[in-house]
C-alpha atoms as a PDB file:
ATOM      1  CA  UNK A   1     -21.629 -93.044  -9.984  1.00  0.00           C
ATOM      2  CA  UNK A   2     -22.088 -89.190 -10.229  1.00  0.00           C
ATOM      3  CA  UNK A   3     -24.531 -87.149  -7.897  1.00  0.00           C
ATOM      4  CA  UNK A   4     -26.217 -84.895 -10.636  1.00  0.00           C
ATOM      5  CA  UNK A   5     -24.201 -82.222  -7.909  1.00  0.00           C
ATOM      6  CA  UNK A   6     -21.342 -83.331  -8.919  1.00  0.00           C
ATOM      7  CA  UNK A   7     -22.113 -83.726 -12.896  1.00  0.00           C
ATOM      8  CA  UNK A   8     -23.220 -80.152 -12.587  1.00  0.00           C
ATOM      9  CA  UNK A   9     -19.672 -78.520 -11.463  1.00  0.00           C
ATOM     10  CA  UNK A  10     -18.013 -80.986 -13.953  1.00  0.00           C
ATOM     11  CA  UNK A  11     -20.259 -78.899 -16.939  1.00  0.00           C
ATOM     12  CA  UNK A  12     -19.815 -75.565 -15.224  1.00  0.00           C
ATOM     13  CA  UNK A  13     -16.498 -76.059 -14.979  1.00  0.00           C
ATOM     14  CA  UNK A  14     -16.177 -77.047 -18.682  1.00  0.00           C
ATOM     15  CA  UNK A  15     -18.483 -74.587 -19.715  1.00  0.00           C
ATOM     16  CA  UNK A  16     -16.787 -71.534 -17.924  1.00  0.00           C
ATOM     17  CA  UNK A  17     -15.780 -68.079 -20.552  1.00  0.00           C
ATOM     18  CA  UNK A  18     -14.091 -66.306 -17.409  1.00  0.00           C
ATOM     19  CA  UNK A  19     -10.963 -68.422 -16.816  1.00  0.00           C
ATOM     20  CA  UNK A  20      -7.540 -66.763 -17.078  1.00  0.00           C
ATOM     21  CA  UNK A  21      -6.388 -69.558 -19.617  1.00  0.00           C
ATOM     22  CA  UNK A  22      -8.835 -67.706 -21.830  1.00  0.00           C
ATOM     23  CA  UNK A  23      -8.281 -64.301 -21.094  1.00  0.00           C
ATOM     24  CA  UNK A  24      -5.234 -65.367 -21.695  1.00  0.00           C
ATOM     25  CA  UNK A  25      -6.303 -66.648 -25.237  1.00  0.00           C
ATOM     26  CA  UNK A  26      -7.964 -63.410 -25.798  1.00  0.00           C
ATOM     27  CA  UNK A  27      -5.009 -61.369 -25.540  1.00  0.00           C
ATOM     28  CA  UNK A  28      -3.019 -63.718 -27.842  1.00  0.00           C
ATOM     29  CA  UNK A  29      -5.253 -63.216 -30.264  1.00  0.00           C
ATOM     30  CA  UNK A  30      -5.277 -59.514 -29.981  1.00  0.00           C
ATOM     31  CA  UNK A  31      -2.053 -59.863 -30.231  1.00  0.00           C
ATOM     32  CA  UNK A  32      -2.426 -60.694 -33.990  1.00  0.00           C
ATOM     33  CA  UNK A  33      -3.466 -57.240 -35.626  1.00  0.00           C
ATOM     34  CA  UNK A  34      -0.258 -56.014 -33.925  1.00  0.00           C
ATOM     35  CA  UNK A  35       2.128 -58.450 -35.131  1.00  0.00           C
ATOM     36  CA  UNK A  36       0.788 -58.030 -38.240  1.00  0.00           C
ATOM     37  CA  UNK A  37       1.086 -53.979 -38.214  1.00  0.00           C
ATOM     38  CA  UNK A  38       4.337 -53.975 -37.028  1.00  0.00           C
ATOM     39  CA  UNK A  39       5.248 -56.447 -40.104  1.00  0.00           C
ATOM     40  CA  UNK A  40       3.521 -54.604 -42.563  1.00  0.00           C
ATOM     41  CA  UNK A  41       3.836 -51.057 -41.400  1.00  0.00           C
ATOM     42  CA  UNK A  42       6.891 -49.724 -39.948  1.00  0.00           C
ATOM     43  CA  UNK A  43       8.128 -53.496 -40.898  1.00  0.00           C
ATOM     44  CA  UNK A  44       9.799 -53.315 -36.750  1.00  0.00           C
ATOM     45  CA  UNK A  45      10.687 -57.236 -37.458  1.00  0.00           C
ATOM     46  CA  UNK A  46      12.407 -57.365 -33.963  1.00  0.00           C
ATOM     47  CA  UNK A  47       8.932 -55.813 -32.471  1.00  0.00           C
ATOM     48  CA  UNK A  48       6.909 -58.389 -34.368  1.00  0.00           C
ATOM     49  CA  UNK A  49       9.277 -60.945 -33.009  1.00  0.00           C
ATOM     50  CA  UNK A  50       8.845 -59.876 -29.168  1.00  0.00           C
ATOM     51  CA  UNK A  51       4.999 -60.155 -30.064  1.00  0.00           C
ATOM     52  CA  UNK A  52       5.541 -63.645 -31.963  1.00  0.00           C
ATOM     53  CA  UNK A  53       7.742 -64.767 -29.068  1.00  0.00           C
ATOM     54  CA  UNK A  54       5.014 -63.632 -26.369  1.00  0.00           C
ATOM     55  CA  UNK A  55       2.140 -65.251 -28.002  1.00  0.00           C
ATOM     56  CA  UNK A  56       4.285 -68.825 -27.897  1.00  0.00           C
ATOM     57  CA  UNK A  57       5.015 -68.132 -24.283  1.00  0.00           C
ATOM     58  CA  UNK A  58       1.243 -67.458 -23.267  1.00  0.00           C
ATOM     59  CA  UNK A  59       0.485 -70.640 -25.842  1.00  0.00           C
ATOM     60  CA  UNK A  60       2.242 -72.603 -23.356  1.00  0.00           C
ATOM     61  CA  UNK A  61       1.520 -70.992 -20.411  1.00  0.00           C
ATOM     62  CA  UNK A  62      -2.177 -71.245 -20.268  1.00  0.00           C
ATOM     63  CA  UNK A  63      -2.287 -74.548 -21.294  1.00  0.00           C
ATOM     64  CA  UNK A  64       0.059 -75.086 -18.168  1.00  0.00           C
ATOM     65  CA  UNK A  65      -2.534 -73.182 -16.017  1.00  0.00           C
ATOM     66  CA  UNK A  66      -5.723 -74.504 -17.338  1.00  0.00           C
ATOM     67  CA  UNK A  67      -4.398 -78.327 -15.859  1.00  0.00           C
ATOM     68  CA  UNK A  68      -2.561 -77.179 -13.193  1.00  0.00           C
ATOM     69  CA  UNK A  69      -5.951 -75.319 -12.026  1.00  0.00           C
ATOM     70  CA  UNK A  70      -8.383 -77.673 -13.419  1.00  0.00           C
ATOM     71  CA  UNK A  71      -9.902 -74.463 -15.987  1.00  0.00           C
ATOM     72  CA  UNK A  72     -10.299 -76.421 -18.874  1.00  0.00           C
ATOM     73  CA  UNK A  73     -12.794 -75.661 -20.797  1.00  0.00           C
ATOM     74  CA  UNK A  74     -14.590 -75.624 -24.914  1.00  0.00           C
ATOM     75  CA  UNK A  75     -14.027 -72.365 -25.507  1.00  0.00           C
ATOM     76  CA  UNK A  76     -10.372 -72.981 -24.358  1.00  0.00           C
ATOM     77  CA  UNK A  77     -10.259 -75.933 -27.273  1.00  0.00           C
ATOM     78  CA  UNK A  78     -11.341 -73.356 -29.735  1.00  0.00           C
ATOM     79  CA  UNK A  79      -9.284 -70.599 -28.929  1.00  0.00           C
ATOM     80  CA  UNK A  80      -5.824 -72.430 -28.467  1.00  0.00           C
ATOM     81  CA  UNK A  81      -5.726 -73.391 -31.773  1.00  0.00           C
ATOM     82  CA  UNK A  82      -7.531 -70.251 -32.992  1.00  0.00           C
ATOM     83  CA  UNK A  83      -4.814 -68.584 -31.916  1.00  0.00           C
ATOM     84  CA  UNK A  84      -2.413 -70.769 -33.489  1.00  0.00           C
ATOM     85  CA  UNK A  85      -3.644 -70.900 -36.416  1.00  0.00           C
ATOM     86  CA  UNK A  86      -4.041 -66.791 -37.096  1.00  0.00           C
ATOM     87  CA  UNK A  87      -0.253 -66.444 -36.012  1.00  0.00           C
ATOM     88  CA  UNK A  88       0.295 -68.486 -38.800  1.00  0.00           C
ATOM     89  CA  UNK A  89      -1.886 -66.793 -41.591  1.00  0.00           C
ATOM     90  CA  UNK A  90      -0.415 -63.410 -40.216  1.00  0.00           C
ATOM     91  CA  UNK A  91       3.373 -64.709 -40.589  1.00  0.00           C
ATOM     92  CA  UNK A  92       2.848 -65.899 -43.977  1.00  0.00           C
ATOM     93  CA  UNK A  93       1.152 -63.236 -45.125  1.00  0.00           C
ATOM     94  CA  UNK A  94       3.806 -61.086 -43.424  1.00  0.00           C
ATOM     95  CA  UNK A  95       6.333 -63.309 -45.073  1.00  0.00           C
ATOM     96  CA  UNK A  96       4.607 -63.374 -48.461  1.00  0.00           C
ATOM     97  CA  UNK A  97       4.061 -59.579 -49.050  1.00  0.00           C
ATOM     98  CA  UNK A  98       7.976 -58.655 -47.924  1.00  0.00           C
ATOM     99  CA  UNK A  99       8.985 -61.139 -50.686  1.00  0.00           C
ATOM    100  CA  UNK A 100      10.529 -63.409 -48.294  1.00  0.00           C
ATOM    101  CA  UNK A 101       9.288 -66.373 -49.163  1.00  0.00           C
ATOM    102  CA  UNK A 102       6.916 -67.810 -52.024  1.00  0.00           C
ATOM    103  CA  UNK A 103       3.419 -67.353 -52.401  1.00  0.00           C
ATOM    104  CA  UNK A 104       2.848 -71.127 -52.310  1.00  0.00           C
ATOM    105  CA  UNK A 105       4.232 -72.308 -49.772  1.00  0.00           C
ATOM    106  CA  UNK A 106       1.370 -70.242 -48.088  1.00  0.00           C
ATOM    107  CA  UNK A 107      -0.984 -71.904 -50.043  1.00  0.00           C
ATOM    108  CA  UNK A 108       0.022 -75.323 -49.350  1.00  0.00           C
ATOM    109  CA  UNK A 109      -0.380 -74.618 -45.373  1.00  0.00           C
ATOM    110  CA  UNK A 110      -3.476 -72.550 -45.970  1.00  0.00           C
ATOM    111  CA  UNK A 111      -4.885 -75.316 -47.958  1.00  0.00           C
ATOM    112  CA  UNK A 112      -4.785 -77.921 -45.325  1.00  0.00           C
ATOM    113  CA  UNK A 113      -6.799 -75.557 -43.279  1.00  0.00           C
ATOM    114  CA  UNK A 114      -9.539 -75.222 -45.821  1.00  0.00           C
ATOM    115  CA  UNK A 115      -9.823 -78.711 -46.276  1.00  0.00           C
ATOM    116  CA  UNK A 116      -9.823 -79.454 -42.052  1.00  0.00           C
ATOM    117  CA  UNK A 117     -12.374 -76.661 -41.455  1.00  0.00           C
ATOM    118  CA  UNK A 118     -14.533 -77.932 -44.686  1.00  0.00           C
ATOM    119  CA  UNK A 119     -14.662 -80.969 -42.954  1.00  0.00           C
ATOM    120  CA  UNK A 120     -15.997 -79.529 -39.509  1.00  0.00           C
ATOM    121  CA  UNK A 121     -19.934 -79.370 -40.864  1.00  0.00           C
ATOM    122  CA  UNK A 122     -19.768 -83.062 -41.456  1.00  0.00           C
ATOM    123  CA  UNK A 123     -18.674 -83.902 -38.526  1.00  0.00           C
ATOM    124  CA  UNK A 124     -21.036 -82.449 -37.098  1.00  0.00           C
ATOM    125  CA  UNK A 125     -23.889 -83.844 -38.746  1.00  0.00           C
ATOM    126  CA  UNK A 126     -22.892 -87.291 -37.463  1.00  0.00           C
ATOM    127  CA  UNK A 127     -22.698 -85.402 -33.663  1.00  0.00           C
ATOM    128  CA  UNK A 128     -19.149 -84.781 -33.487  1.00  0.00           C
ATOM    129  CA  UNK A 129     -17.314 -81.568 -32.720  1.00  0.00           C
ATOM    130  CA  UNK A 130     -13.904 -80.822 -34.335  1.00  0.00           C
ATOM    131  CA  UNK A 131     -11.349 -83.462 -33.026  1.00  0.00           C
ATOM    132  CA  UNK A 132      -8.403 -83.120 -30.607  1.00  0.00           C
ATOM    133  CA  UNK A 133      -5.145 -81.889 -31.587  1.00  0.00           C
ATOM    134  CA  UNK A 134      -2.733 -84.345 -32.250  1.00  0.00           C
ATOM    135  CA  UNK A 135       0.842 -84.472 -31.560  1.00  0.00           C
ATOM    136  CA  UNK A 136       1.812 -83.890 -35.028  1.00  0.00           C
ATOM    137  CA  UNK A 137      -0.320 -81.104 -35.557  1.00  0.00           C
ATOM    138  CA  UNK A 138       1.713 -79.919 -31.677  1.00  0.00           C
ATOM    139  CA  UNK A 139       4.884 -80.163 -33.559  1.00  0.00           C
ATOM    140  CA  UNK A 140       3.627 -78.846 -36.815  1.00  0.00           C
ATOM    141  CA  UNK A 141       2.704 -75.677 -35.328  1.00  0.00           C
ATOM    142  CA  UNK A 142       5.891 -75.500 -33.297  1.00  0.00           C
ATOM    143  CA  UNK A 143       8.163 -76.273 -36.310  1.00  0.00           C
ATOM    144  CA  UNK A 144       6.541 -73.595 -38.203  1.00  0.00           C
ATOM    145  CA  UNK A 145       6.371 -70.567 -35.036  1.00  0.00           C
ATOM    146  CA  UNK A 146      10.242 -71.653 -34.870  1.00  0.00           C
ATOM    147  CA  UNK A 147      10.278 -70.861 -38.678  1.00  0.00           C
ATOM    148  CA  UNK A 148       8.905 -67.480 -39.351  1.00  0.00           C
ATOM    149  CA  UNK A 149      11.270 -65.238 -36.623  1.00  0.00           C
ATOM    150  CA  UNK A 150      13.963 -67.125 -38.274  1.00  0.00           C
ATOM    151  CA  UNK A 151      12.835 -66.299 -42.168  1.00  0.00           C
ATOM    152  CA  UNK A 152      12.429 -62.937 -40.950  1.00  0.00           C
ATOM    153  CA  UNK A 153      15.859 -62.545 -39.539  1.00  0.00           C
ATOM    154  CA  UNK A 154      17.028 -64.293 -42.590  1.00  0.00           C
ATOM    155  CA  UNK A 155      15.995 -61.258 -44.810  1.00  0.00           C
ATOM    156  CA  UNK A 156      18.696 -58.961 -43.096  1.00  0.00           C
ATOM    157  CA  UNK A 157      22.476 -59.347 -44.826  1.00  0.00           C
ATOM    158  CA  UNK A 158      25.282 -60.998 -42.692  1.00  0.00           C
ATOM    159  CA  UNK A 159      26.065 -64.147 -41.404  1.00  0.00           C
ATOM    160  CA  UNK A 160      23.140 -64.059 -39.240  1.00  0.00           C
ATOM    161  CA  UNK A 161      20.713 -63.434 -41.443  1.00  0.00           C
ATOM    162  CA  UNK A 162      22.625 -66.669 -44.101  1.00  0.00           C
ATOM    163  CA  UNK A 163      22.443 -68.708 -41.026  1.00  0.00           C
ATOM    164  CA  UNK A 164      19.107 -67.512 -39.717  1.00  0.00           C
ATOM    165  CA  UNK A 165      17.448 -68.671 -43.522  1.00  0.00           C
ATOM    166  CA  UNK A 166      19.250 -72.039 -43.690  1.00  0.00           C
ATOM    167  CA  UNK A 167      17.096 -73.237 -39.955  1.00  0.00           C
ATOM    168  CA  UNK A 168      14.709 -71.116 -40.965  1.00  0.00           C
ATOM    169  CA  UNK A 169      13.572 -72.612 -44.228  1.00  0.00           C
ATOM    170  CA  UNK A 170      14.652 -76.314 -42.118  1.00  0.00           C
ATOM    171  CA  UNK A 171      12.198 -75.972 -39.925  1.00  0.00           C
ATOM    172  CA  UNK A 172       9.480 -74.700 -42.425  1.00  0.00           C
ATOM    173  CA  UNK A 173       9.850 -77.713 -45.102  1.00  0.00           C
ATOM    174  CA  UNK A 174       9.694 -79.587 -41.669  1.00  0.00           C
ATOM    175  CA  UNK A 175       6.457 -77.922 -40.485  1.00  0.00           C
ATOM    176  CA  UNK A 176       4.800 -77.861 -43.683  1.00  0.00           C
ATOM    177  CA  UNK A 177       5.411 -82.064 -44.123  1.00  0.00           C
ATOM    178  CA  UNK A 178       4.079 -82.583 -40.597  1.00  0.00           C
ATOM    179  CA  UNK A 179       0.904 -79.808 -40.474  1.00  0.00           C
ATOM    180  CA  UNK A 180      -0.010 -81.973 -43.602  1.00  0.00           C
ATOM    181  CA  UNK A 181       0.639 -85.219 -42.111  1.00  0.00           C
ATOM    182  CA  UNK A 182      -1.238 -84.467 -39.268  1.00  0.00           C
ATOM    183  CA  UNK A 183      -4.216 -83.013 -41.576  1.00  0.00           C
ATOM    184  CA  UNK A 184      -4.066 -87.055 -42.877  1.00  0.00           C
ATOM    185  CA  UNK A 185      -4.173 -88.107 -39.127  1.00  0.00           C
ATOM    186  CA  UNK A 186      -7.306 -86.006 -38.791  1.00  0.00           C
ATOM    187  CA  UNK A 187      -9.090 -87.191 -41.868  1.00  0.00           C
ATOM    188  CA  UNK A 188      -8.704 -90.674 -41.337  1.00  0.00           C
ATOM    189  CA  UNK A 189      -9.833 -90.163 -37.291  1.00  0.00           C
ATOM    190  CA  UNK A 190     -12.977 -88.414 -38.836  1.00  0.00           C
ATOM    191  CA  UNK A 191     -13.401 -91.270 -41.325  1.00  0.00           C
ATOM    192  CA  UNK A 192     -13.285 -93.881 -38.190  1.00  0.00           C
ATOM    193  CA  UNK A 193     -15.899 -91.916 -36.618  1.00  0.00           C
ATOM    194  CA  UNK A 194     -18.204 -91.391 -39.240  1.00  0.00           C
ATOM    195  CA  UNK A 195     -17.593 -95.083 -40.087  1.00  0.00           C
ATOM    196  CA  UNK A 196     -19.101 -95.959 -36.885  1.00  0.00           C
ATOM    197  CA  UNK A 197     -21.804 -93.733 -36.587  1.00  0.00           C
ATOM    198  CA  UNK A 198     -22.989 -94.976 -39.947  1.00  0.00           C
ATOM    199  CA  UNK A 199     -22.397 -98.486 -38.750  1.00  0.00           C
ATOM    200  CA  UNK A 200     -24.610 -97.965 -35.756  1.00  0.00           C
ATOM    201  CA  UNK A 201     -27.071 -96.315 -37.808  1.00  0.00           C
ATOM    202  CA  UNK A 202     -27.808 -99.245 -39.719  1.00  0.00           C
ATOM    203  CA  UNK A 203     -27.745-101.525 -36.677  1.00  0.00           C
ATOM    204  CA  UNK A 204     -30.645 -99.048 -35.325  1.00  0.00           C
ATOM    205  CA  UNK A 205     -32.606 -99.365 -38.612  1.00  0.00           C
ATOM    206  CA  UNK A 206     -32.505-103.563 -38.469  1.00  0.00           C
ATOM    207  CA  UNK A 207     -32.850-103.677 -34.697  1.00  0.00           C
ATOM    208  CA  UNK A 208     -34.684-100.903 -33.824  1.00  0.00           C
ATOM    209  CA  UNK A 209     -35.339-101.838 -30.074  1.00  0.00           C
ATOM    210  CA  UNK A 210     -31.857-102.137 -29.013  1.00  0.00           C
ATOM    211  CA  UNK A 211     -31.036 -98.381 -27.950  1.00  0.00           C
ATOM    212  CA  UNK A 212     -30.490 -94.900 -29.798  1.00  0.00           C
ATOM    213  CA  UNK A 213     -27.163 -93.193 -30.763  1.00  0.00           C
ATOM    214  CA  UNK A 214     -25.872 -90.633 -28.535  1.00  0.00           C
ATOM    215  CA  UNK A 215     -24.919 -87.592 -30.786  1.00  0.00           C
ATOM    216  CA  UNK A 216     -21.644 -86.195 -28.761  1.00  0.00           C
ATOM    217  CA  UNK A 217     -18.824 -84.361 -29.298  1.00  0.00           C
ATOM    218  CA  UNK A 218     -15.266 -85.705 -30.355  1.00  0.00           C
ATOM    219  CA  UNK A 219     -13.211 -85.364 -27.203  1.00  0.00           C
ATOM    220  CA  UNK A 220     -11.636 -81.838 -26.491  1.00  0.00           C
ATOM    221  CA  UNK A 221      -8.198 -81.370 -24.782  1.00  0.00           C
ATOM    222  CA  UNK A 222      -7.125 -78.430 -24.334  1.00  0.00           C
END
């Protein structure tokens, strides 16, 4: 059993802003004005690319460092796929305004984010907090930050650019099937959970002397 020492460096340690997996965080998200500039602006595609590329090295590295150096933490579980998920909007929207691709292929990802995030306040109300990535939502994002340098590349002329479109637009169809499959994998966790807080709820109101519900977050990994 846990000295209330020891439960007290457990929260600190899960509670702590200051960890360089989240700095780290911070400056990938920071990260996403620029990429977004150099799309837009100057359109310096092989700039926006070293950015692109950075942010996926710092995804993985500060994941790496936040086990390795036991700095997990919530705010780390909100950033990471924060982060993640603004990459994404800025690519597309990147993608979308150079004509690259079509405008609803950004609405069929953005969608599935409107719907998970819509689902976040009820959720809470039954005491959970948003739910764990999954490994299809992993490979979802992974398909997709694969995808965009490639669609990008793909709008120069040349071999490289033909071939650079063909895997490109692979691993988008790819990432769009799974973000959306893992979206399903989410709703029907949430739909367990509310399930049995309801259930629990009604074996409170016929037994009322047999314990209370703990309201708690969903488990968070980073």
């Amino acid at each position: 059993m846990a000295t209330a020492t020891n439960q007290g460096e457990r929260d600190d340690t899960v509670d702590r802003i200051w960890t360089i997996p989240n700095m780290i965080s911070v400056l990938r998200l920071l990260g996403v004005p620029l990429f977004l500039w150099l799309v837009l602006g100057p359109q310096a595609d092989l700039w926006a690319l070293g950015v692109l590329a950075a942010a996926g090295l710092s995804d993985w590295l500060d994941g790496k460092i936040a086990r390795a150096w036991n700095q997990t933490s919530r705010l780390g579980t909100l950033l990471d796929p924060m982060a993640d998920r603004l990459y994404i909007f800025a690519a597309l929207l990147g993608l979308v305004v150079r004509d690259i691709i079509p405008w609803w292929l950004m609405a069929i990802l953005v969608l599935r984010d409107v719907l998970i995030i819509g689902a976040l306040p009820v959720l809470r109300y039954y005491g959970y907090g948003p739910l764990p990535v999954n490994f299809a939502g992993k490979a979802a994002t992974l398909c997709l930050l694969y995808a965009f340098p490639l669609l990008f590349l793909g709008g120069y002329s040349g071999a490289v650019g033909y071939v650079a479109q063909i895997v490109g637009w692979a691993f988008a169809i790819w990432g769009t099937a799974l973000y959306w499959w893992a979206g399903l994998l989410y709703s029907v966790q949430g739909s367990q959970l509310i399930r049995q807080s309801r259930a629990l709820e009604r074996e409170e109101d016929t037994n009322p002397g047999r314990g209370q519900r703990t309201d708690r977050p969903a488990p968070q990994r980073r």
